[in-house]
N, C-alpha and C. Protein backbone atom coordinates (compact mmCIF):
# COMPACT_ATOMS: atom_id res chain seq x y z
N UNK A 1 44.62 -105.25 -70.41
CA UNK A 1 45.66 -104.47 -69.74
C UNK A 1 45.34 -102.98 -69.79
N UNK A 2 44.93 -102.48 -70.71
CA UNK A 2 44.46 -100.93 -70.87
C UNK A 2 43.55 -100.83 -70.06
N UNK A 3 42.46 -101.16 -69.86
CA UNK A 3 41.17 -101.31 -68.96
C UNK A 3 41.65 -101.23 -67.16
N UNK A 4 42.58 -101.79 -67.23
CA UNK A 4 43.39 -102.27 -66.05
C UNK A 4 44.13 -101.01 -65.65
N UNK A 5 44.75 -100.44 -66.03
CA UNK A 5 45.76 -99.78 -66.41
C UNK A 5 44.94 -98.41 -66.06
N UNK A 6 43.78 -97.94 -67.05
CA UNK A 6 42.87 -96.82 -66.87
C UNK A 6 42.25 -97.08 -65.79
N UNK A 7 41.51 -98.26 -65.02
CA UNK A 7 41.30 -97.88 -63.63
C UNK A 7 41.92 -97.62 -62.86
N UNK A 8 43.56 -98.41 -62.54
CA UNK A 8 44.30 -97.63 -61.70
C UNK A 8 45.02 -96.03 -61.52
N UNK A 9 44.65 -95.74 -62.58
CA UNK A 9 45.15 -94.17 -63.05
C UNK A 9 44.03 -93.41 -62.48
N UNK A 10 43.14 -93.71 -62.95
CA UNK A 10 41.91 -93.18 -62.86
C UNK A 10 41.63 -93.17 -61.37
N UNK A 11 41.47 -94.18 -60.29
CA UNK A 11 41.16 -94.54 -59.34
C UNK A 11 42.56 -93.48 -58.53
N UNK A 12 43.51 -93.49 -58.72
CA UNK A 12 44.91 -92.83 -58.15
C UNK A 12 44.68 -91.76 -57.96
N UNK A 13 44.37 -90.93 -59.59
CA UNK A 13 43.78 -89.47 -58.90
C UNK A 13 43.03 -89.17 -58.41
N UNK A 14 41.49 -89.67 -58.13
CA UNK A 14 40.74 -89.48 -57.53
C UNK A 14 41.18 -89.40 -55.83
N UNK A 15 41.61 -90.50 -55.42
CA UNK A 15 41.71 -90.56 -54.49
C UNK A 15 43.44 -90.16 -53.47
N UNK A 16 44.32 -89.59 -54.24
CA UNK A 16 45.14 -88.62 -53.82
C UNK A 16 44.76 -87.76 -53.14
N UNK A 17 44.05 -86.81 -53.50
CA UNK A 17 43.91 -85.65 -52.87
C UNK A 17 43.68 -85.54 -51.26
N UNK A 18 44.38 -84.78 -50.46
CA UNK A 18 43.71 -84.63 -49.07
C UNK A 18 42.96 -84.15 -48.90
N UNK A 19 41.99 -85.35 -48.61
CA UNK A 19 40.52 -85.25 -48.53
C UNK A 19 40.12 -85.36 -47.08
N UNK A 20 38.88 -85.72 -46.27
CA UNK A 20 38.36 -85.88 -44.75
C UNK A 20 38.79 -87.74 -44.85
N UNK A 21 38.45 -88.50 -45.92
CA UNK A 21 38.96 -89.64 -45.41
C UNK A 21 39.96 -90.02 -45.78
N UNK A 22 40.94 -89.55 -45.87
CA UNK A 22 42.32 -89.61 -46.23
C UNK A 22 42.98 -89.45 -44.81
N UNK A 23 42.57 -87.90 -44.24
CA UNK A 23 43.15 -87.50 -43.37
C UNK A 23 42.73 -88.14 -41.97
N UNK A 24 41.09 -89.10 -42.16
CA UNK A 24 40.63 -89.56 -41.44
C UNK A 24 41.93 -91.06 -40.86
N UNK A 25 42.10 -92.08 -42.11
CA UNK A 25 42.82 -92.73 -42.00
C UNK A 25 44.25 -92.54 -41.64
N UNK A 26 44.93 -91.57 -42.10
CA UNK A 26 46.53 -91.14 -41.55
C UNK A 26 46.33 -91.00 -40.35
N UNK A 27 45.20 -90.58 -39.45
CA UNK A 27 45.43 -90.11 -38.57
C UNK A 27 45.53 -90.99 -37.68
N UNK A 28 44.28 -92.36 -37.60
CA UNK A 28 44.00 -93.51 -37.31
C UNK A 28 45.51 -94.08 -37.15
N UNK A 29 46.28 -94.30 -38.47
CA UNK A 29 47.53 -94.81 -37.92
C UNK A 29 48.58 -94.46 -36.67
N UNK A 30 48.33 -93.04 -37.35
CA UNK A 30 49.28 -92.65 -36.13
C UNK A 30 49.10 -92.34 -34.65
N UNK A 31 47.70 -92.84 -34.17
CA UNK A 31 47.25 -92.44 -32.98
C UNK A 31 47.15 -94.05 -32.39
N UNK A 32 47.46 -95.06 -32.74
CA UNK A 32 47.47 -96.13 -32.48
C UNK A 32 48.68 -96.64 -32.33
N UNK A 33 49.32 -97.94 -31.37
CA UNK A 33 50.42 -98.22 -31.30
C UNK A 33 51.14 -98.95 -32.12
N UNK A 34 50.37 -99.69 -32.85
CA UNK A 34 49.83 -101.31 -33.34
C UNK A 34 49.37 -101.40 -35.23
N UNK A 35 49.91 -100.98 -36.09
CA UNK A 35 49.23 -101.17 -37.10
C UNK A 35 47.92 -101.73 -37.42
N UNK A 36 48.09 -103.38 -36.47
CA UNK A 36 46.83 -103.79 -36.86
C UNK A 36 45.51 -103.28 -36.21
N UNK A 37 45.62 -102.16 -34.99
CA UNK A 37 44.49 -101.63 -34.43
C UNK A 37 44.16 -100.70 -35.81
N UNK A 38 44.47 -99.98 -36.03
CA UNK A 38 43.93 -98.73 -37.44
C UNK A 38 43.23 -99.83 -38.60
N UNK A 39 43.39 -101.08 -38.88
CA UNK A 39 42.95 -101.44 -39.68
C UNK A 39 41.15 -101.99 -39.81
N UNK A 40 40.54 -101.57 -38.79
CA UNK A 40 38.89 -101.10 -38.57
C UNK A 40 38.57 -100.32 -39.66
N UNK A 41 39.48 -99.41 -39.36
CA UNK A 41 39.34 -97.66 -40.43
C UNK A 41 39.70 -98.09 -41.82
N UNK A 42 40.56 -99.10 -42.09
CA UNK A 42 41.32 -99.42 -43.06
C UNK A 42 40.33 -99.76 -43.81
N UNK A 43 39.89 -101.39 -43.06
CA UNK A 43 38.74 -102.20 -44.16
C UNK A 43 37.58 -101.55 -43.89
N UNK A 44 36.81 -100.64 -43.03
CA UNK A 44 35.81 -100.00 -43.36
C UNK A 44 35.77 -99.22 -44.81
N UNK A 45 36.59 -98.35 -44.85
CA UNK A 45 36.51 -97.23 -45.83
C UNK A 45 37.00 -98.01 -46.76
N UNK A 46 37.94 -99.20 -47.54
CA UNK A 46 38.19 -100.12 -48.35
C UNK A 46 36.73 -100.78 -48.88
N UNK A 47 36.09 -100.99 -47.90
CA UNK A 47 34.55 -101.57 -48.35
C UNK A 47 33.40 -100.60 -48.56
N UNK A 48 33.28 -99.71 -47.74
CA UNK A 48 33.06 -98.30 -48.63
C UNK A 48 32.83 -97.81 -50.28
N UNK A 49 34.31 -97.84 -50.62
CA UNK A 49 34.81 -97.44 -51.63
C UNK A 49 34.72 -98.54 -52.30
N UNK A 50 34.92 -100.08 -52.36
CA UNK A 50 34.60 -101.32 -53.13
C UNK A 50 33.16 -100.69 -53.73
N UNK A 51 31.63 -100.34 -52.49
CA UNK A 51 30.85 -100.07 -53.11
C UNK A 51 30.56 -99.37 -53.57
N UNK A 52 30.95 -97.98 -53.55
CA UNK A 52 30.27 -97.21 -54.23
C UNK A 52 31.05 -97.16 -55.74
N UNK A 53 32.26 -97.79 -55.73
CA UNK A 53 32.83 -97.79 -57.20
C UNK A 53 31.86 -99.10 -57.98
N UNK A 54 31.68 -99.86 -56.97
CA UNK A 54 30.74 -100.67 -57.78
C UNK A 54 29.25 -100.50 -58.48
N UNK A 55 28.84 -99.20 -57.22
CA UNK A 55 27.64 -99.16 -57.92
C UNK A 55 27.62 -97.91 -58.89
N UNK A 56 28.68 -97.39 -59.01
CA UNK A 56 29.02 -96.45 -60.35
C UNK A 56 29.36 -97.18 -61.22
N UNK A 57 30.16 -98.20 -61.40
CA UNK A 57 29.60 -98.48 -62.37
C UNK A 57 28.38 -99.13 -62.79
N UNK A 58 28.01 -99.43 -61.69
CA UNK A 58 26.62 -100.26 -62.72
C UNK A 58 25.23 -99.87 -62.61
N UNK A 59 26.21 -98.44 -62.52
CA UNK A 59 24.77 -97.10 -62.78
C UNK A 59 23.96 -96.68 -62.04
N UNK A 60 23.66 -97.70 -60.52
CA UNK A 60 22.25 -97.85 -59.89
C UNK A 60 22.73 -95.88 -59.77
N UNK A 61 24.06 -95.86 -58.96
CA UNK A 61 24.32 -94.37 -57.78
C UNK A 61 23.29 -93.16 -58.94
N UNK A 62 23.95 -93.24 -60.11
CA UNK A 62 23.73 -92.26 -60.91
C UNK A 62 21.93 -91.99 -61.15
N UNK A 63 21.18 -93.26 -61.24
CA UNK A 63 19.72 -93.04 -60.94
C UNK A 63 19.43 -92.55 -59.49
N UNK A 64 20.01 -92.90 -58.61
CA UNK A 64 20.00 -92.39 -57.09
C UNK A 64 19.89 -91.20 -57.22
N UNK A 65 21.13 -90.36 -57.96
CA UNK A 65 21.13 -88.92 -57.44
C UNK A 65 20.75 -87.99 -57.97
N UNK A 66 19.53 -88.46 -59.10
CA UNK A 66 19.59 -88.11 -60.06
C UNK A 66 18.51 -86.86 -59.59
N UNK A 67 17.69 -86.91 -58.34
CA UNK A 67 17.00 -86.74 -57.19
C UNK A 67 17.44 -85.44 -56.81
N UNK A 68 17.44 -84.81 -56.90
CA UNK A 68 17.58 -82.83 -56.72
C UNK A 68 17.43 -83.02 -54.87
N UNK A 69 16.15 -83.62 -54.59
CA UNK A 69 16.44 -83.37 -52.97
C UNK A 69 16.73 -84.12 -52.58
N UNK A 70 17.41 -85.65 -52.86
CA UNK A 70 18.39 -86.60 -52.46
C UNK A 70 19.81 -86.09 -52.10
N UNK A 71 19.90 -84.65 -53.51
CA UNK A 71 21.26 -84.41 -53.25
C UNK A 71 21.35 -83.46 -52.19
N UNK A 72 20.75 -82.57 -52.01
CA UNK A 72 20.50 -81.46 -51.02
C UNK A 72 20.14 -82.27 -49.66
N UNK A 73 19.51 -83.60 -49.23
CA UNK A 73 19.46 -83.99 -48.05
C UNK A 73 20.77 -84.54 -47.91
N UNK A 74 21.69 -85.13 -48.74
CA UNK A 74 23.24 -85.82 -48.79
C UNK A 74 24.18 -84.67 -48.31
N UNK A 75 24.40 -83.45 -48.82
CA UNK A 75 24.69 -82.27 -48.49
C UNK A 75 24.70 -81.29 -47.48
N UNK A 76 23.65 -81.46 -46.60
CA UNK A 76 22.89 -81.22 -45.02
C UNK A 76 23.84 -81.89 -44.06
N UNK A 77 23.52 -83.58 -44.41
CA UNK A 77 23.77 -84.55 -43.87
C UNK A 77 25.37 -84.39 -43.60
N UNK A 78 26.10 -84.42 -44.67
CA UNK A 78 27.16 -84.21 -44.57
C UNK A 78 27.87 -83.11 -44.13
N UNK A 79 27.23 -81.85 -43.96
CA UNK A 79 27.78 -80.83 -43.34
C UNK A 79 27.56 -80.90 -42.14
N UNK A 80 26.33 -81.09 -41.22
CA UNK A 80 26.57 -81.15 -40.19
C UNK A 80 27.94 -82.10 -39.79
N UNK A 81 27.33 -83.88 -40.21
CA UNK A 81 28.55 -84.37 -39.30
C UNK A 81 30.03 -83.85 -39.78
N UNK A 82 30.42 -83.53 -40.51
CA UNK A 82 31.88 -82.89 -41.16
C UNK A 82 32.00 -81.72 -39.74
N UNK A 83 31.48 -81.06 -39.45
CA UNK A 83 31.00 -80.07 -38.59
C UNK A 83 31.80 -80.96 -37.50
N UNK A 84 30.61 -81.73 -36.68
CA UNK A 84 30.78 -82.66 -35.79
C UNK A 84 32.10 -83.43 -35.12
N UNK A 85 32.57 -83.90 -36.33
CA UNK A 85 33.78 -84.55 -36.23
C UNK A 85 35.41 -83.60 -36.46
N UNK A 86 34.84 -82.52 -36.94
CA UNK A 86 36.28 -81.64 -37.04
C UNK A 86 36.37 -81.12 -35.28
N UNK A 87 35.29 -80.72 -34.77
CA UNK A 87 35.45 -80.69 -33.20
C UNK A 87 35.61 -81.64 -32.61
N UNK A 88 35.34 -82.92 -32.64
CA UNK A 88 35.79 -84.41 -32.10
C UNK A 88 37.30 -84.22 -32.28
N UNK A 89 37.58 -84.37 -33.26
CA UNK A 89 39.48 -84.33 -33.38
C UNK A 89 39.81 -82.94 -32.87
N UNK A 90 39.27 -81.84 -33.03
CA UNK A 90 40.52 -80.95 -32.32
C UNK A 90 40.38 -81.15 -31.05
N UNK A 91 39.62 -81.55 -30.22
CA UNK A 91 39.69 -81.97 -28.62
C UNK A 91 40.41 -83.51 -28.46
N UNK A 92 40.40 -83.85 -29.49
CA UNK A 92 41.17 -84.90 -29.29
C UNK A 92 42.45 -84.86 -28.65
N UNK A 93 43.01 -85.34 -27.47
CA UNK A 93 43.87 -84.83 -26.93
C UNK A 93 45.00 -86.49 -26.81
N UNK A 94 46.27 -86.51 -27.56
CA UNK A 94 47.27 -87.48 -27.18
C UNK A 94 47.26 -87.68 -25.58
N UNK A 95 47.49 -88.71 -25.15
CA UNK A 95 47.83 -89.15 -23.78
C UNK A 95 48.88 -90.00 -23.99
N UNK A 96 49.83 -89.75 -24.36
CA UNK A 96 51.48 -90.39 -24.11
C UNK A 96 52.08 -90.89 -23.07
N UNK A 97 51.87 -92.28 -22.96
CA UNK A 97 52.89 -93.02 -22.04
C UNK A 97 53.84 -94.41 -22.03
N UNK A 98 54.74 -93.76 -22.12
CA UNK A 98 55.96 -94.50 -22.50
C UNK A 98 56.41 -94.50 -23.72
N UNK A 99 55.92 -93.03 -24.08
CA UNK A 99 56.32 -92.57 -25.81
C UNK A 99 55.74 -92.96 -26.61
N UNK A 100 54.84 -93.91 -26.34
CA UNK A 100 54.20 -94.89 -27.41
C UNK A 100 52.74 -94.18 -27.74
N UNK A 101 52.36 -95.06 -26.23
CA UNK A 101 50.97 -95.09 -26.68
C UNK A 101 49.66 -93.99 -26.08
N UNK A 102 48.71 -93.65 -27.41
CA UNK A 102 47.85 -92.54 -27.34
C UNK A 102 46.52 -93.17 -26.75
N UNK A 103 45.57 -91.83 -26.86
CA UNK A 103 44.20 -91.97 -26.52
C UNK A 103 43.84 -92.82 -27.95
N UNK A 104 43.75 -93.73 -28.71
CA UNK A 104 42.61 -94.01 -30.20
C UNK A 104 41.53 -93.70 -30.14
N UNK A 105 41.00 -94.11 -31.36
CA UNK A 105 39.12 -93.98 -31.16
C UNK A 105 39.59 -95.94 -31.39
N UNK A 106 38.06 -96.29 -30.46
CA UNK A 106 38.17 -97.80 -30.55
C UNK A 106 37.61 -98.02 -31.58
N UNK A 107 37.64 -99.34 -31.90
CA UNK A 107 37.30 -100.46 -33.24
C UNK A 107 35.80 -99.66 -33.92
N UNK A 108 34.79 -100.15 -32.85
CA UNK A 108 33.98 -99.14 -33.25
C UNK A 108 33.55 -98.15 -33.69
N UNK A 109 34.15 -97.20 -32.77
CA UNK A 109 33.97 -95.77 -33.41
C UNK A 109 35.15 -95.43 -34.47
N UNK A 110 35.83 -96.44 -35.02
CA UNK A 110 36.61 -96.13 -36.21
C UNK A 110 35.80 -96.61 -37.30
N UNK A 111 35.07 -97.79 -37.22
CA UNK A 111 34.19 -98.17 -38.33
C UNK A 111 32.90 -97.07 -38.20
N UNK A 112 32.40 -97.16 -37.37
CA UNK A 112 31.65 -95.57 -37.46
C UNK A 112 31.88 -94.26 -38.21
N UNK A 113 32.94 -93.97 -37.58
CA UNK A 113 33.72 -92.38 -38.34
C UNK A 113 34.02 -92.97 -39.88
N UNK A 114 34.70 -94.07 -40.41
CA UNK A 114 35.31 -94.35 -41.15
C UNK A 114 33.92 -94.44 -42.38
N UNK A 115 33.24 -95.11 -41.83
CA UNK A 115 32.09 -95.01 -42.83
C UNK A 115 31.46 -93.92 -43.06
N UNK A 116 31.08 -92.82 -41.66
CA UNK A 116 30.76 -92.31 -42.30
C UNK A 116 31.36 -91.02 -43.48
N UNK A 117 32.33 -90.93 -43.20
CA UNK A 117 33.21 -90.05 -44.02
C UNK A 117 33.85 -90.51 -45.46
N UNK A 118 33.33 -92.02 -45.34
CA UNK A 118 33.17 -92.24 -46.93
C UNK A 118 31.76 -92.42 -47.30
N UNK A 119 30.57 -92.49 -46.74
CA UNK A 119 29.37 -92.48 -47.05
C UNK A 119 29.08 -91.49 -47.07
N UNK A 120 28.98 -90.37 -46.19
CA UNK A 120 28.12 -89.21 -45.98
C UNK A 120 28.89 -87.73 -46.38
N UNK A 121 30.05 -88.52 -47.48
CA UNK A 121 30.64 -86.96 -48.46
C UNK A 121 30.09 -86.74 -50.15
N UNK A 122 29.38 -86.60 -50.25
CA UNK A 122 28.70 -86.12 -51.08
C UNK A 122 29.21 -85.47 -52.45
N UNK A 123 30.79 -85.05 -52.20
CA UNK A 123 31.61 -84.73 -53.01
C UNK A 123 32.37 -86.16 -53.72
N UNK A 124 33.14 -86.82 -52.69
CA UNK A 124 33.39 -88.52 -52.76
C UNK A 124 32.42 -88.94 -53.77
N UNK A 125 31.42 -88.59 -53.25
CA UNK A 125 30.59 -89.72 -54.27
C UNK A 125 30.04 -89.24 -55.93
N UNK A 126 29.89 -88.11 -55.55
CA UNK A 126 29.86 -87.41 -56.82
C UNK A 126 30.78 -88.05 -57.96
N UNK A 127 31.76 -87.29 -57.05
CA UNK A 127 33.17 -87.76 -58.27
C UNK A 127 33.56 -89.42 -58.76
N UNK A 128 33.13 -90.14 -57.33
CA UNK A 128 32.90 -91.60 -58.31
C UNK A 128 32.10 -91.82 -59.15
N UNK A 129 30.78 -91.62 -58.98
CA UNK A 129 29.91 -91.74 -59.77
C UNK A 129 30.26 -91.22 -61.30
N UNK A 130 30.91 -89.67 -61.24
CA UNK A 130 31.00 -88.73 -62.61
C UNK A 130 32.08 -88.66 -63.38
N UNK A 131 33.31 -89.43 -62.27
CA UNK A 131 34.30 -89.92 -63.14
C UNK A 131 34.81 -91.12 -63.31
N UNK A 132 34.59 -91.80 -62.48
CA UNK A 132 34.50 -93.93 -62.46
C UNK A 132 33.29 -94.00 -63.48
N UNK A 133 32.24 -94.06 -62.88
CA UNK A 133 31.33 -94.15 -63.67
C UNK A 133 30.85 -93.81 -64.89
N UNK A 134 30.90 -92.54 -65.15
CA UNK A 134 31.49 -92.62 -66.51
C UNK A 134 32.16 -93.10 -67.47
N UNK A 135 33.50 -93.22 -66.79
CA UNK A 135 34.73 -93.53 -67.88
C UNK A 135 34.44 -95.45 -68.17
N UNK A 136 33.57 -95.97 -67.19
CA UNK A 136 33.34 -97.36 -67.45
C UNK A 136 32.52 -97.87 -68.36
N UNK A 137 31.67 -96.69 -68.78
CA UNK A 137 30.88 -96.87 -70.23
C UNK A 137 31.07 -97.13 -71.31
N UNK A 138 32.67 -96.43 -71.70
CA UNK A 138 33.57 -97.49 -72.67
C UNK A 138 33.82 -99.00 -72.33
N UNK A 139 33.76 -99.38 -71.72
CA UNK A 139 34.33 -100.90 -71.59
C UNK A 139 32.96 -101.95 -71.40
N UNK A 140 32.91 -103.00 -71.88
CA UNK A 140 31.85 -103.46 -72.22
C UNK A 140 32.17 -105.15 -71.40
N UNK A 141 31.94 -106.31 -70.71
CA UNK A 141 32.23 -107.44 -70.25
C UNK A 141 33.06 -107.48 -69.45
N UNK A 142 34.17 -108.55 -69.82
CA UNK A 142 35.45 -108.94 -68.99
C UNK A 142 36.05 -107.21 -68.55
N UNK A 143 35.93 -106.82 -70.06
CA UNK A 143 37.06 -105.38 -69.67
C UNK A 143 36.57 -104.43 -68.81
N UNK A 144 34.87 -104.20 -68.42
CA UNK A 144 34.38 -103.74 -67.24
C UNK A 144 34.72 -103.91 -66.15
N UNK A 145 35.00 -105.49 -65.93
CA UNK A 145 35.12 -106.01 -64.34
C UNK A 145 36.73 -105.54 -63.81
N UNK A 146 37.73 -105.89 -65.28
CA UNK A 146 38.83 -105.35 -64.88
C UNK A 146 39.17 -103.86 -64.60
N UNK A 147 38.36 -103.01 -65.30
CA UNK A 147 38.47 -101.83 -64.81
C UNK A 147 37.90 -101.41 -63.53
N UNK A 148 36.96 -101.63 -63.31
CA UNK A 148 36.29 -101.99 -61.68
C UNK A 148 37.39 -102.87 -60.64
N UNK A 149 38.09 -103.98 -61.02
CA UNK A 149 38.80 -104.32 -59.56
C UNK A 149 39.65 -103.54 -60.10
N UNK A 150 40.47 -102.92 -61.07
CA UNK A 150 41.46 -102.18 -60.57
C UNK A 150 41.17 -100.93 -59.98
N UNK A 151 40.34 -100.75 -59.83
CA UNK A 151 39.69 -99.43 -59.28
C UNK A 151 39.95 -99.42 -57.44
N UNK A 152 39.11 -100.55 -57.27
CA UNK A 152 38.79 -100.85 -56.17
C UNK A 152 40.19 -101.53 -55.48
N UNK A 153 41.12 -102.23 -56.15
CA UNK A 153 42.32 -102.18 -55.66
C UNK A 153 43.27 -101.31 -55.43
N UNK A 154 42.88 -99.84 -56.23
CA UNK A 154 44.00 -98.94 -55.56
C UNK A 154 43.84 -98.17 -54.52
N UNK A 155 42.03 -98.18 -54.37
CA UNK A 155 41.42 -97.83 -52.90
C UNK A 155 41.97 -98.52 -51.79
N UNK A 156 42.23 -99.90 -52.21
CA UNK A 156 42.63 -100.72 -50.60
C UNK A 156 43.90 -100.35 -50.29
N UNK A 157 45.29 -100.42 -51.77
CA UNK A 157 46.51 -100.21 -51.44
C UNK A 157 46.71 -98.83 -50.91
N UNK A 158 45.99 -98.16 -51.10
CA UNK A 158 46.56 -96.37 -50.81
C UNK A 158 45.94 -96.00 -49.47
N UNK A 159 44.82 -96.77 -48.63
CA UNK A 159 44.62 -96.72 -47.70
C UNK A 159 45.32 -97.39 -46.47
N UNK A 160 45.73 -98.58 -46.95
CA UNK A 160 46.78 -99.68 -46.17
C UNK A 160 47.95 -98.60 -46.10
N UNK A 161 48.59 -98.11 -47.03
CA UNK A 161 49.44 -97.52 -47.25
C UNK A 161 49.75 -96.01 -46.21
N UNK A 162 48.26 -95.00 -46.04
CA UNK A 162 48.42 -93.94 -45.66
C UNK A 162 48.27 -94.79 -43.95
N UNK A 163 47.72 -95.79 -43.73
CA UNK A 163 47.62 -96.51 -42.27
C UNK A 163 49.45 -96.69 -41.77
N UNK A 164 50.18 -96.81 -42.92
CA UNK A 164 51.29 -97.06 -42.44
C UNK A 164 51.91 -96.44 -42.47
N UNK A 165 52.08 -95.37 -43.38
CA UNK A 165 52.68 -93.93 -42.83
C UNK A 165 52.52 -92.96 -41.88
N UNK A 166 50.91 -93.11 -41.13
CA UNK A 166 50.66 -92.82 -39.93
C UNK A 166 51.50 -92.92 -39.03
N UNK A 167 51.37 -94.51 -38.98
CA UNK A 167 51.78 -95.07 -37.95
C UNK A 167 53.68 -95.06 -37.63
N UNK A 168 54.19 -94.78 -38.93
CA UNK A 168 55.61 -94.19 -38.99
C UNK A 168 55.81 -92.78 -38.13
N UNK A 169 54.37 -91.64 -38.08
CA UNK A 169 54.43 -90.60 -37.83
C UNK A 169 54.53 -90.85 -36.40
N UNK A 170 53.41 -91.49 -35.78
CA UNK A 170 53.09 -91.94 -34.51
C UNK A 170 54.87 -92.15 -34.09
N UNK A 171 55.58 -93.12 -34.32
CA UNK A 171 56.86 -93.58 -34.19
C UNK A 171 57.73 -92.57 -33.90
N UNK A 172 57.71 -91.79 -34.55
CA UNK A 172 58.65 -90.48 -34.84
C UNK A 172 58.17 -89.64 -33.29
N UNK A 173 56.82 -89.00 -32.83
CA UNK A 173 56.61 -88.37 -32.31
C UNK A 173 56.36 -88.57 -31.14
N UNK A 174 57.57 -89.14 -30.27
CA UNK A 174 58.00 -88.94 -29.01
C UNK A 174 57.34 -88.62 -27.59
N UNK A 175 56.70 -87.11 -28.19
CA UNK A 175 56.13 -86.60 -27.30
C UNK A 175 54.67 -86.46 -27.31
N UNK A 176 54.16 -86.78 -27.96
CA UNK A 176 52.81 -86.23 -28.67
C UNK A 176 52.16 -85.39 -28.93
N UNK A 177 53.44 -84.21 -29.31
CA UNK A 177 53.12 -82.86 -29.86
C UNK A 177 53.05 -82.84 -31.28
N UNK A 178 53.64 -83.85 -31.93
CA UNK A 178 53.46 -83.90 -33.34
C UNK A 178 51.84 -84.67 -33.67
N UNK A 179 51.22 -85.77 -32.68
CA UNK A 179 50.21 -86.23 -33.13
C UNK A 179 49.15 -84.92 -33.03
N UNK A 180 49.13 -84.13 -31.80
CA UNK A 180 48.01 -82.61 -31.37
C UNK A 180 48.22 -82.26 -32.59
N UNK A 181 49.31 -81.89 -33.15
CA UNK A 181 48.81 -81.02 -34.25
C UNK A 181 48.47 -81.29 -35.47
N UNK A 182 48.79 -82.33 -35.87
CA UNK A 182 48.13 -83.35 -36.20
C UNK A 182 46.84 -83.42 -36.43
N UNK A 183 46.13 -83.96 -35.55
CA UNK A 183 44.67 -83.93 -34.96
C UNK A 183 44.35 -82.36 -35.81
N UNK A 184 44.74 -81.39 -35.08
CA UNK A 184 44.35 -79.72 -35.28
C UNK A 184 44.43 -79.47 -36.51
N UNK A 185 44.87 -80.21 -37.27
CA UNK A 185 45.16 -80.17 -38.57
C UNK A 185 43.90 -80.78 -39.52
N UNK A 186 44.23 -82.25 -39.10
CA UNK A 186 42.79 -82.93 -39.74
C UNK A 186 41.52 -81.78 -39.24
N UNK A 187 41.51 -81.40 -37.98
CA UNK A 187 39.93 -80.60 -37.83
C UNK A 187 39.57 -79.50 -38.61
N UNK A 188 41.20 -78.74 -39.34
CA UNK A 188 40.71 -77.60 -40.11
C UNK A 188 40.58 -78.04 -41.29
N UNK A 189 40.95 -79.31 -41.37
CA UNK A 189 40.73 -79.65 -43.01
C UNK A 189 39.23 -80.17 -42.99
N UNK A 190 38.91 -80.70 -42.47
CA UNK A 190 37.41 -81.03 -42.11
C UNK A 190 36.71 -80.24 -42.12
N UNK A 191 36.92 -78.94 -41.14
CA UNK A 191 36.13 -77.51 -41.21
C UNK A 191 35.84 -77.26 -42.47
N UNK A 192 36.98 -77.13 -43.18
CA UNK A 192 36.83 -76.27 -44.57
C UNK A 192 36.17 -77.14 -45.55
N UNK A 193 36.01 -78.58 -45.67
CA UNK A 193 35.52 -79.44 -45.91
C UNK A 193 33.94 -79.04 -46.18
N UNK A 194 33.57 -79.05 -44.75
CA UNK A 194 32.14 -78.62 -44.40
C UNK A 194 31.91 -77.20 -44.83
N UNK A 195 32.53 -76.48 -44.57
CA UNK A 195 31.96 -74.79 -44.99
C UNK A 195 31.87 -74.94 -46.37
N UNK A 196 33.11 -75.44 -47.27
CA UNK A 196 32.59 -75.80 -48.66
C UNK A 196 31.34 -76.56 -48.92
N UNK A 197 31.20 -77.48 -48.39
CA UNK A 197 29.97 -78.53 -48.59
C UNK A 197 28.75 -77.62 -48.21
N UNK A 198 28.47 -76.74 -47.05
CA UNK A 198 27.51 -76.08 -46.51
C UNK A 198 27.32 -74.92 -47.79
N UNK A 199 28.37 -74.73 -48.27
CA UNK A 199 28.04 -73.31 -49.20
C UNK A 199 27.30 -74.01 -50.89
N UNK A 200 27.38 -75.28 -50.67
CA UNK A 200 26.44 -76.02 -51.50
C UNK A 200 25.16 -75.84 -51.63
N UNK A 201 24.66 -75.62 -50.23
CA UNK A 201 23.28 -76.36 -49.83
C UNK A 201 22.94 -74.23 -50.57
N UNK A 202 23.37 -73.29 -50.56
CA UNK A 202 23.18 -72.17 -50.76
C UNK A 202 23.30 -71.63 -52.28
């Protein structure tokens, strides 16, 4: 139960913060009519995050990055597209008709975006690796695995979760002046995302 208990704590704060795939997924909800369309974005970044908490703990990530220009090509990588995609969403433009329903990104390009904004953040992964991974070095067998699925279970609930508060937002906003800004919103958080990440590579 402690083991249990410390991954979901552990796993909670990490992944609170408004981050690019946080804001990636809220947004997904609310630009869709349908709950179950956003859920591309959902189980992408859910399986995502299954792996890379998995492979923090079992150390491989931490030999990965251990790589000075692994991390600096992860860092590149990620600034451009962070770059990329904060201009994708601010042109993103609602098309409202019949109050409902918007422009989405399709199935595809949600598992696309969705991955890559849990693959190609460099910060994300850091912090699993330096604080999942870590803290799993105390726990030794059974009590490993339980700290690992509870890990990986509060990734799925808090993503299901921000999919459906989206999609509450979507509901609410009538006109689709609340989704634009919205959108304009996620792009500056993304921006700043990237200018932080870029002031890495320096």
């Amino acid at each position: 139960m402690e083991a249990f208990i410390h991954g979901m704590a552990l796993a909670f704060g990490l992944i609170l913060p408004l981050g690019v795939q946080n804001v990636f997924i809220l947004n997904q909800g609310a630009t869709h009519k349908r709950f179950t369309s956003a859920l591309p974005a959902v189980i992408t970044a859910g399986v995502c995050d299954t792996l890379l908490i998995s492979l923090a703990v079992a150390g491989v990530s931490i030999i990965i990055l251990s790589f000075e220009w692994l991390r600096t090509v992860m860092f590149l990588i990620g600034f451009i597209f962070l770059l990329y995609m904060g201009w994708l969403m601010w042109r993103e433009t609602p098309e409202v008709k019949n109050h409902q329903e918007s422009n989405p990104f399709s199935a595809k390009r949600q598992i696309i975006f969705a991955a890559s904004v849990s693959l190609l953040n460099p910060h994300a992964i850091l912090d699993t690796i330096g604080v999942i991974g870590t803290s799993s070095l105390v726990y030794t067998g059974h009590e490993k695995w339980i700290f690992t699925i509870a890990c990986i279970l509060i990734s799925w609930m808090w993503f299901l979760a921000l999919a459906l508060t989206g999609e509450k937002i979507g509901q609410i906003d009538k006109d689709g002046k609340l989704l634009k800004r919205m959108n304009q919103f996620s792009a500056i958080i993304i921006w700043v995302m990237a200018v932080y990440m870029g002031a890495q590579l320096f």
